[in-house]
N, C-alpha and C. Protein backbone atom coordinates (compact mmCIF):
# COMPACT_ATOMS: atom_id res chain seq x y z
N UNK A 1 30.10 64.69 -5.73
CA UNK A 1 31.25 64.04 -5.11
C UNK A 1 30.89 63.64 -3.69
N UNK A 2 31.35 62.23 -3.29
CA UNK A 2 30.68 61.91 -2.29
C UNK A 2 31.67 63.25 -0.97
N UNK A 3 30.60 62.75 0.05
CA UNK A 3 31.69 63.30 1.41
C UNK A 3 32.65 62.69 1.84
N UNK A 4 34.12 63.09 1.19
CA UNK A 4 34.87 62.39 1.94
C UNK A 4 35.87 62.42 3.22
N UNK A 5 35.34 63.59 3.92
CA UNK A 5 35.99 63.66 5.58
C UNK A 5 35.76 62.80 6.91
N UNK A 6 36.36 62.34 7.37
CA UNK A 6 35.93 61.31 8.70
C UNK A 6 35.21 61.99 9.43
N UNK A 7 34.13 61.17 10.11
CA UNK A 7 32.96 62.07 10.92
C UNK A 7 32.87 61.21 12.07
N UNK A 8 33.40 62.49 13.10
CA UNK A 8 33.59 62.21 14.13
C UNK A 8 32.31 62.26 15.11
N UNK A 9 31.33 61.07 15.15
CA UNK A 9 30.26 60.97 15.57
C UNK A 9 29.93 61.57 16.81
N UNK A 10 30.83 61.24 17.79
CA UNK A 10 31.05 61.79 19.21
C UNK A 10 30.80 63.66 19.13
N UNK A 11 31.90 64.14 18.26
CA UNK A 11 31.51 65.40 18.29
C UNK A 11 30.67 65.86 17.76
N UNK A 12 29.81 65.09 16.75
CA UNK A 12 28.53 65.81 16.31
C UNK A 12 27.65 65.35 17.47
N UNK A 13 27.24 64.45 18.37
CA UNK A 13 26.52 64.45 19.14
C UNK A 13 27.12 65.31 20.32
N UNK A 14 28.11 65.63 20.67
CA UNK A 14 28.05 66.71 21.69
C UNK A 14 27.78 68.10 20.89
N UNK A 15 27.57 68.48 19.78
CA UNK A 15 27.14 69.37 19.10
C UNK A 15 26.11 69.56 18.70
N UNK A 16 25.32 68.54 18.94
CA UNK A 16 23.58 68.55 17.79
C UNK A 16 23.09 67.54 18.62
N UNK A 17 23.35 66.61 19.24
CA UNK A 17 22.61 65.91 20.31
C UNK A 17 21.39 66.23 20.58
N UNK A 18 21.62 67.47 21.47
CA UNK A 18 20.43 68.17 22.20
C UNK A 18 19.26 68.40 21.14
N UNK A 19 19.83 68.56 19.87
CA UNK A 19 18.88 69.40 18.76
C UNK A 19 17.93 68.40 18.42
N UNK A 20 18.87 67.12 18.00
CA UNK A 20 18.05 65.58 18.14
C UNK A 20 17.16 65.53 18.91
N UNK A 21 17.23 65.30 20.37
CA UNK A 21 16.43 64.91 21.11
C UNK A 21 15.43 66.08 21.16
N UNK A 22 15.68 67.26 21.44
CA UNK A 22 14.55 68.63 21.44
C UNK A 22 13.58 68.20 20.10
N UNK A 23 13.85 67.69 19.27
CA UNK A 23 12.86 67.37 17.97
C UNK A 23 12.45 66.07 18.18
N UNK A 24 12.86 65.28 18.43
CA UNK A 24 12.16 63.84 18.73
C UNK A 24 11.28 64.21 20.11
N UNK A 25 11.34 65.21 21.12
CA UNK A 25 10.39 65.62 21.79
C UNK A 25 9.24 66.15 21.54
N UNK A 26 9.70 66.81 20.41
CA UNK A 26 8.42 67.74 19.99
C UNK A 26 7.44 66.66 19.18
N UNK A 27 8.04 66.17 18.49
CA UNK A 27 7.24 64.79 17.70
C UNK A 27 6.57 63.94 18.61
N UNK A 28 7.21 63.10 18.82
CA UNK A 28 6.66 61.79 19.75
C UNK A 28 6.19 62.16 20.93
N UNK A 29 6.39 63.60 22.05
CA UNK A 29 5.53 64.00 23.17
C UNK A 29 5.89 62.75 24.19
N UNK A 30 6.77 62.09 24.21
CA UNK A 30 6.80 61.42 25.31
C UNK A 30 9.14 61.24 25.47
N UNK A 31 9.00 61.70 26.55
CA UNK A 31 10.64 61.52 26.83
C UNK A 31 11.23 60.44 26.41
N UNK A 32 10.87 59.09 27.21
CA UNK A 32 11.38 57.71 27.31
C UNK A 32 11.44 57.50 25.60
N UNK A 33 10.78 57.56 24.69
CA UNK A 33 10.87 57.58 23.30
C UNK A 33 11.60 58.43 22.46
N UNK A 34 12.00 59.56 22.94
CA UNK A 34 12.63 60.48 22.39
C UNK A 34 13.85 60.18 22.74
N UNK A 35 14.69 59.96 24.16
CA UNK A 35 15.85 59.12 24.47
C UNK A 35 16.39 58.16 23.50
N UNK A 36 15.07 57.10 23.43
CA UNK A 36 15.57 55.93 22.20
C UNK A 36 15.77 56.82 21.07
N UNK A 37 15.11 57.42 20.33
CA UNK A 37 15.03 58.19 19.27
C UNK A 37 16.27 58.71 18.83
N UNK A 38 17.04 59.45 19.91
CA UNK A 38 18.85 59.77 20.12
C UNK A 38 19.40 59.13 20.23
N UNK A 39 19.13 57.60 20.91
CA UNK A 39 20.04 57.13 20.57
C UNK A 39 20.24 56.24 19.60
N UNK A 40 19.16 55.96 19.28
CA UNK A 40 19.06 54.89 17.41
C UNK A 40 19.68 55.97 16.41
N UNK A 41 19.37 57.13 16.31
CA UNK A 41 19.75 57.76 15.29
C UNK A 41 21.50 58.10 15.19
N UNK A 42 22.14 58.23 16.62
CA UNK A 42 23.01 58.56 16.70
C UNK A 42 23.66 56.68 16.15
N UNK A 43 23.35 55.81 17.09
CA UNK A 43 23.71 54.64 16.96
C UNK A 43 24.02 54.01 15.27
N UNK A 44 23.04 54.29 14.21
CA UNK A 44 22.74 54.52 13.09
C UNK A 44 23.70 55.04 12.34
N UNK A 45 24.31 56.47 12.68
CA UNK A 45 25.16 57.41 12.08
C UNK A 45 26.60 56.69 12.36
N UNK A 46 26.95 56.17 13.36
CA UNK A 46 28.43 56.24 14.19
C UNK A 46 28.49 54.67 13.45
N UNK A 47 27.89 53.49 13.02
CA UNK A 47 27.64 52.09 12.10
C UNK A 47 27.31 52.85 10.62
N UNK A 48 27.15 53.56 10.04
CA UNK A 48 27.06 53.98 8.65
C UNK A 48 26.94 55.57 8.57
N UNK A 49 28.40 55.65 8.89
CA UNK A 49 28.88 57.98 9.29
C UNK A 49 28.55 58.02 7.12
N UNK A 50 28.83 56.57 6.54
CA UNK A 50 28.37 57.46 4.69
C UNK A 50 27.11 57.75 5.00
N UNK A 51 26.14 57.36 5.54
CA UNK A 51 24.76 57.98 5.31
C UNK A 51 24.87 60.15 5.40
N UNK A 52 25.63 60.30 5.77
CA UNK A 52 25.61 61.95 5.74
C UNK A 52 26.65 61.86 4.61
N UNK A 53 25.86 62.57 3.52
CA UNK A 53 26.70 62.56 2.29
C UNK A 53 27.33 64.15 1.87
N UNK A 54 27.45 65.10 3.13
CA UNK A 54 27.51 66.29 3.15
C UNK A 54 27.13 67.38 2.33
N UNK A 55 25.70 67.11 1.79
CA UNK A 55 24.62 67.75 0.74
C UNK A 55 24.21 69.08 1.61
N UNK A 56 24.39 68.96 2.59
CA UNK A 56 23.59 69.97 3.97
C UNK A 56 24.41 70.37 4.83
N UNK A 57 23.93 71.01 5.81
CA UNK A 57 24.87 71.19 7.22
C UNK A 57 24.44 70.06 7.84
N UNK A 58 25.34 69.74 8.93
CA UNK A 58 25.04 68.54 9.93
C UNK A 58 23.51 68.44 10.08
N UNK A 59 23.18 70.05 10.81
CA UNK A 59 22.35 69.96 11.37
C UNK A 59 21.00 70.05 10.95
N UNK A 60 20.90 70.36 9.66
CA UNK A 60 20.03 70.10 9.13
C UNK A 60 19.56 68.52 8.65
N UNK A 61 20.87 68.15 8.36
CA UNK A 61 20.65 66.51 8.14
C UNK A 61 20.23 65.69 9.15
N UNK A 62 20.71 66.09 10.20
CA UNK A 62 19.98 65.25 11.72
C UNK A 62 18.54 65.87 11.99
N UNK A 63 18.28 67.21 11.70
CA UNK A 63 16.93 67.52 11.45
C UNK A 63 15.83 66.62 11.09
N UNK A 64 16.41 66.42 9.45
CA UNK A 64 15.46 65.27 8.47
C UNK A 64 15.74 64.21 9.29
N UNK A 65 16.66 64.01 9.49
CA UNK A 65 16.60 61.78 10.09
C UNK A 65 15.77 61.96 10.99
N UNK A 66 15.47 62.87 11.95
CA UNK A 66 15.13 62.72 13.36
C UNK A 66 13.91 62.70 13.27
N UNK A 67 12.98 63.70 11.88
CA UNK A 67 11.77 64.07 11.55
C UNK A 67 11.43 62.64 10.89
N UNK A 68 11.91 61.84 9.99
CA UNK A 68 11.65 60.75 9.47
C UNK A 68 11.53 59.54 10.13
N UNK A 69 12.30 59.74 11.32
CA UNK A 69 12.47 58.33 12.36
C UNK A 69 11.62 58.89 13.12
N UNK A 70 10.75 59.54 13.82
CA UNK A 70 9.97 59.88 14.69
C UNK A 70 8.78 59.76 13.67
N UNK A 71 8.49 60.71 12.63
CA UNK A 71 7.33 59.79 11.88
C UNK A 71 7.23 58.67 11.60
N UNK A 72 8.27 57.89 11.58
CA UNK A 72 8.27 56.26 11.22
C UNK A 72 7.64 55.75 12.05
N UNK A 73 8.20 55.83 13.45
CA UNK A 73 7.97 55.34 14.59
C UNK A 73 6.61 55.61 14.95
N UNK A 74 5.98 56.76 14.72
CA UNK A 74 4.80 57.03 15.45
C UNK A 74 3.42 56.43 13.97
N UNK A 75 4.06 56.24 12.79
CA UNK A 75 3.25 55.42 11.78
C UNK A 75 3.41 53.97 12.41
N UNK A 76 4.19 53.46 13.07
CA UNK A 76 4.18 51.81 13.36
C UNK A 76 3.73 51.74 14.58
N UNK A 77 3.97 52.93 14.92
CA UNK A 77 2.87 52.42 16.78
C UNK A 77 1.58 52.22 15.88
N UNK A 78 0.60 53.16 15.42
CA UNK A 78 -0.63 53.45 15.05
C UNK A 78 -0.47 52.05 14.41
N UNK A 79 0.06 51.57 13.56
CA UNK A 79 -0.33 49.98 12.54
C UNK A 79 -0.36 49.46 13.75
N UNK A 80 0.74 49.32 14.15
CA UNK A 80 0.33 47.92 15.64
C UNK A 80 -0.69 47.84 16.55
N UNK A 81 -0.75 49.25 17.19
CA UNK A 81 -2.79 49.17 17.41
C UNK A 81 -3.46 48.88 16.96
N UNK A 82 -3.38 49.35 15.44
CA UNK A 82 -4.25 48.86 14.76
C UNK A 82 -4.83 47.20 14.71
N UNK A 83 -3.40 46.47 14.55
CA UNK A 83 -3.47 45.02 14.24
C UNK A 83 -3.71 44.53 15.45
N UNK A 84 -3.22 45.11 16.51
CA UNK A 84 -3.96 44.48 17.91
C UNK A 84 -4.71 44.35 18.39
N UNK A 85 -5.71 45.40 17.61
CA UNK A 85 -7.37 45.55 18.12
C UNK A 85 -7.94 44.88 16.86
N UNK A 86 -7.21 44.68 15.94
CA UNK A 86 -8.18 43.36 15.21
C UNK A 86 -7.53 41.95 15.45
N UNK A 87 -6.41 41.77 16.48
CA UNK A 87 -5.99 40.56 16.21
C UNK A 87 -7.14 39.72 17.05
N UNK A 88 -7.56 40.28 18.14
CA UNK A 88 -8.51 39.87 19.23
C UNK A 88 -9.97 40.23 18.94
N UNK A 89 -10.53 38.95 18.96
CA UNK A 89 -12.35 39.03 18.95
C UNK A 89 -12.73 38.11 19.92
N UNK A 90 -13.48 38.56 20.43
CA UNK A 90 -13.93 38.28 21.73
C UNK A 90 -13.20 37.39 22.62
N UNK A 91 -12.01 37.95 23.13
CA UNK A 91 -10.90 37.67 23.56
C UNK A 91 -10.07 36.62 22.65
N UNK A 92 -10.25 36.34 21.76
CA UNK A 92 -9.33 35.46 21.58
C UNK A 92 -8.46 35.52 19.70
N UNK A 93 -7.18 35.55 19.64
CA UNK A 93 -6.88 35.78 18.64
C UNK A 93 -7.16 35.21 17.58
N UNK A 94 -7.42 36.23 16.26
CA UNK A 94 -8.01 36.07 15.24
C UNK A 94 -6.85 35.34 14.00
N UNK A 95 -6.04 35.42 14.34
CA UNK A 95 -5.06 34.73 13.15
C UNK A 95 -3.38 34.84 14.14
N UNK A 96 -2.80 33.63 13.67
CA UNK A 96 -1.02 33.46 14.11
C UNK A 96 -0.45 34.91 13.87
N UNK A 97 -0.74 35.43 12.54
CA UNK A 97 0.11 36.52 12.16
C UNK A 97 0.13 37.80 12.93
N UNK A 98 -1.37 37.96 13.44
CA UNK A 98 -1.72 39.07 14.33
C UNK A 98 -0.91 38.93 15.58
N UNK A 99 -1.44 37.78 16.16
CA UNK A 99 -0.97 37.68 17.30
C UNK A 99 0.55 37.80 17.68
N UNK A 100 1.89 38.02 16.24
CA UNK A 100 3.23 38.14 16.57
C UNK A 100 3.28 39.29 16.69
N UNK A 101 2.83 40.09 16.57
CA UNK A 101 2.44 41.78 17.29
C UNK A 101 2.73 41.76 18.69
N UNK A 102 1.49 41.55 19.51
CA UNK A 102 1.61 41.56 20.46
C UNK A 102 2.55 40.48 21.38
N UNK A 103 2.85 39.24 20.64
CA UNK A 103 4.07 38.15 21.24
C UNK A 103 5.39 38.96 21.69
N UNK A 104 5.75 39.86 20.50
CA UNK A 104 6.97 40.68 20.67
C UNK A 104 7.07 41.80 22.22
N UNK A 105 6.05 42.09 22.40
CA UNK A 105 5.56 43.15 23.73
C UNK A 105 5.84 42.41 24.67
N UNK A 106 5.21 41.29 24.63
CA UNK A 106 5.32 39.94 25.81
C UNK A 106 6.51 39.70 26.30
N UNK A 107 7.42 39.75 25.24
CA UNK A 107 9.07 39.14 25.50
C UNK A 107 9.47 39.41 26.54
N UNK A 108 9.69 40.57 26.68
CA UNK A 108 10.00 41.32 27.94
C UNK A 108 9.59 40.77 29.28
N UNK A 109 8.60 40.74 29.12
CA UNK A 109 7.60 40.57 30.55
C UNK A 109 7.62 38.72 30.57
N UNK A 110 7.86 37.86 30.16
CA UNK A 110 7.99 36.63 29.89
C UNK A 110 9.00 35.93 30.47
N UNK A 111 8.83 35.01 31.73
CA UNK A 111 10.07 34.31 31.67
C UNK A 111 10.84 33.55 30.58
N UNK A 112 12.27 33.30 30.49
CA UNK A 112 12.94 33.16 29.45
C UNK A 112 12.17 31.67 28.73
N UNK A 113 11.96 30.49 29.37
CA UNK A 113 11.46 29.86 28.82
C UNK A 113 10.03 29.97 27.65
N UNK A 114 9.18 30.49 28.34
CA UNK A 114 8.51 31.45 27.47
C UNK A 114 8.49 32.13 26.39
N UNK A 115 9.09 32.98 26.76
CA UNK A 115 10.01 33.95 25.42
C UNK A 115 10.44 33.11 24.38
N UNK A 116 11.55 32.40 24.71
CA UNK A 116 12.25 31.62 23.97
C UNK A 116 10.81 30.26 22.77
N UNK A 117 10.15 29.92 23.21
CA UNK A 117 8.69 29.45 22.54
C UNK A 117 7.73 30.47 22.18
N UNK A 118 7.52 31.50 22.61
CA UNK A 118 7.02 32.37 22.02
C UNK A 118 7.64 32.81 20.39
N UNK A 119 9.19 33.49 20.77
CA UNK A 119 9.73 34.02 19.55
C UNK A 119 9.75 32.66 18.20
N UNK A 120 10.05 31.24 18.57
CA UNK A 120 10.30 30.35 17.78
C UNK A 120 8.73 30.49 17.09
N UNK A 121 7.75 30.50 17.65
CA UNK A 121 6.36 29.87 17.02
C UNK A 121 5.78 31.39 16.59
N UNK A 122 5.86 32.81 17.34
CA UNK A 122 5.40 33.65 16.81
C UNK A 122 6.53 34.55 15.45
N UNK A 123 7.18 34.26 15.86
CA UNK A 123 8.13 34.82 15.01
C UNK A 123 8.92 34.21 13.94
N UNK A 124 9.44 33.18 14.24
CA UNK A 124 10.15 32.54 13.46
C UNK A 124 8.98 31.49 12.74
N UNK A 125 8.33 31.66 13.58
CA UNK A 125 6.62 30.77 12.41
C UNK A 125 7.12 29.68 12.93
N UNK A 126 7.87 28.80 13.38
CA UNK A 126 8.14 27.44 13.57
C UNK A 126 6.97 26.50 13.89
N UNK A 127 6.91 25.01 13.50
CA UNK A 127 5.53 24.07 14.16
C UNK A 127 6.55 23.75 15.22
N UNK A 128 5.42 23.07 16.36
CA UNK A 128 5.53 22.60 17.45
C UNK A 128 6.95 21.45 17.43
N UNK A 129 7.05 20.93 16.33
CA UNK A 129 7.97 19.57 15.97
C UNK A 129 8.95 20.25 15.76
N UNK A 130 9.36 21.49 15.01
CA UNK A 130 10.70 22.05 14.97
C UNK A 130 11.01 22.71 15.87
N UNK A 131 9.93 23.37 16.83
CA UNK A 131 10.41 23.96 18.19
C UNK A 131 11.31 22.76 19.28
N UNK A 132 10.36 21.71 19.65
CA UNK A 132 11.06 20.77 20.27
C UNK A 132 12.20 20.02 19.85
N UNK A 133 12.76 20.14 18.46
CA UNK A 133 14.17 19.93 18.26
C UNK A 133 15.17 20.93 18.75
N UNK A 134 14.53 22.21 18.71
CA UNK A 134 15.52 23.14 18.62
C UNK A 134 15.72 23.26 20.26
N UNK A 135 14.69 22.91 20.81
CA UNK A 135 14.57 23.20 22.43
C UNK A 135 15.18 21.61 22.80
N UNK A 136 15.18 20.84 22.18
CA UNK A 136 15.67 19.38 22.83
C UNK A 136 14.47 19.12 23.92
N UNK A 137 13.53 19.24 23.38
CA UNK A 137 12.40 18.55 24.51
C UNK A 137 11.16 17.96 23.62
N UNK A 138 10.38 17.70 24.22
CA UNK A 138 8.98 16.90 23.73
C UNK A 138 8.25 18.17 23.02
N UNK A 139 7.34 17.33 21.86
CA UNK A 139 6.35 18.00 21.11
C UNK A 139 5.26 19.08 22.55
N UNK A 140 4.99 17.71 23.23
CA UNK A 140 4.24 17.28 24.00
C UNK A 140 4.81 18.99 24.99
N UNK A 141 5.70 19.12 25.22
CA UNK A 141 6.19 20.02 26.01
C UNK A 141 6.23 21.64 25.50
N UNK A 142 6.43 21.03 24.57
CA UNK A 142 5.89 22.53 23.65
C UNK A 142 4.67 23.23 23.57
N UNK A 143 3.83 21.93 23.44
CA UNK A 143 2.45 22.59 23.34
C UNK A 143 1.93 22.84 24.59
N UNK A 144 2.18 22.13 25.84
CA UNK A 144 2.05 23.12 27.31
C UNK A 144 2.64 24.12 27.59
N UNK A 145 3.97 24.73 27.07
CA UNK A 145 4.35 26.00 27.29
C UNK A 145 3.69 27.03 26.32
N UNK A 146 3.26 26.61 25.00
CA UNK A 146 1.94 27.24 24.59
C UNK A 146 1.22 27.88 24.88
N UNK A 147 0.27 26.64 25.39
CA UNK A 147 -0.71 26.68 26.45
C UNK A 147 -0.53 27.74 27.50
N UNK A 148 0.74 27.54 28.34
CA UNK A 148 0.72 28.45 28.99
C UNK A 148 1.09 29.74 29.11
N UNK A 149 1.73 30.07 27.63
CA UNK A 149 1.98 31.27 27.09
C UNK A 149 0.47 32.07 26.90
N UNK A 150 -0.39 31.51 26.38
CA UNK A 150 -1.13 32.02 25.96
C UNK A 150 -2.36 32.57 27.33
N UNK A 151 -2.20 31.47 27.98
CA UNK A 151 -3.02 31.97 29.47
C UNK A 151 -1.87 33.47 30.11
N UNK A 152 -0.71 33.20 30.13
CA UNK A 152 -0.14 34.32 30.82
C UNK A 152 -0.25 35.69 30.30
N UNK A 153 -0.75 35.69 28.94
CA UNK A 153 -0.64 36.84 27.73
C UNK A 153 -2.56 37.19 28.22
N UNK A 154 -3.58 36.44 28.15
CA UNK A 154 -4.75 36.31 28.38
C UNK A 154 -4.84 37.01 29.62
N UNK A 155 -4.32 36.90 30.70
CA UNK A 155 -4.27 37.18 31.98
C UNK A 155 -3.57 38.97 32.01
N UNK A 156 -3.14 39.10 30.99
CA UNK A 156 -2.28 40.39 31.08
C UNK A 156 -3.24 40.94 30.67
N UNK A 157 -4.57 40.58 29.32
CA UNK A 157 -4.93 41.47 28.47
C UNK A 157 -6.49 42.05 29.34
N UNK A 158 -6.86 40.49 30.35
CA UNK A 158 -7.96 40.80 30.89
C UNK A 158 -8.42 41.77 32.27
């Protein structure tokens, strides 16, 4: 029978919070990640409270999520190194697909114009001709912010 009591997210995180984050510490070894870690999981629970189907105690159930999302997380760092140190041969990227790895890191650090041509061509795969519709500018303009995406990313890596 499913769980059917309202779950008051707030009070399980002032109740098990700490327990969360003390285990996403012990896993991942770094604070700033373990923070996110509490708060995706909590974020997660309080947008879909059916995922605790009351098979367990709370706290055992935030146990497992916390152990599964911290192994997740620390299996997709390791792939993305991985693909980052083969996306690049002798400085220069080895395939489009690799290189949306590291495009995504960039975002951040990218002025918006940038970003905004970055995510269309690394992410959304777009050609140069559907970027400049979507941007309302020249082909021609696209492929210099490219260009200069790719020197500003070059300049970071060297």
């Amino acid at each position: 029978m499913p769980f059917a009591r309202k779950l008051d997210v707030e009070q399980v995180y002032r109740d098990h919070g700490h327990l969360v984050l003390r285990r996403a510490r012990q896993i991942l070894n770094d604070e700033d990640e373990a923070r996110e870690a509490l708060q995706d999981i909590f974020v997660s629970l309080a947008s879909r409270p059916d995922q605790f189907a009351g098979a367990s105690s709370m706290a055992t159930y935030l146990y497992r999520v916390t152990t599964n999302y911290c192994l997740n997380r620390l299996r997709n760092h390791r792939r993305r190194t991985r693909l980052v140190e083969q996306a690049r041969v002798n400085g220069r990227w080895t395939s489009q697909a690799e290189a949306t790895v590291d495009a995504r890191d960039a975002l951040e650090r990218l002025p918006e114009k940038l970003a905004r041509v970055a995510v269309y061509y690394y992410i959304d795969e777009m050609t140069q001709d559907e970027i400049a519709c979507v941007l309302g500018c020249s082909r021609r303009s696209v492929g210099k912010r490219l260009a200069r995406l790719h020197r500003e990313i070059d300049s970071w890596l060297s």
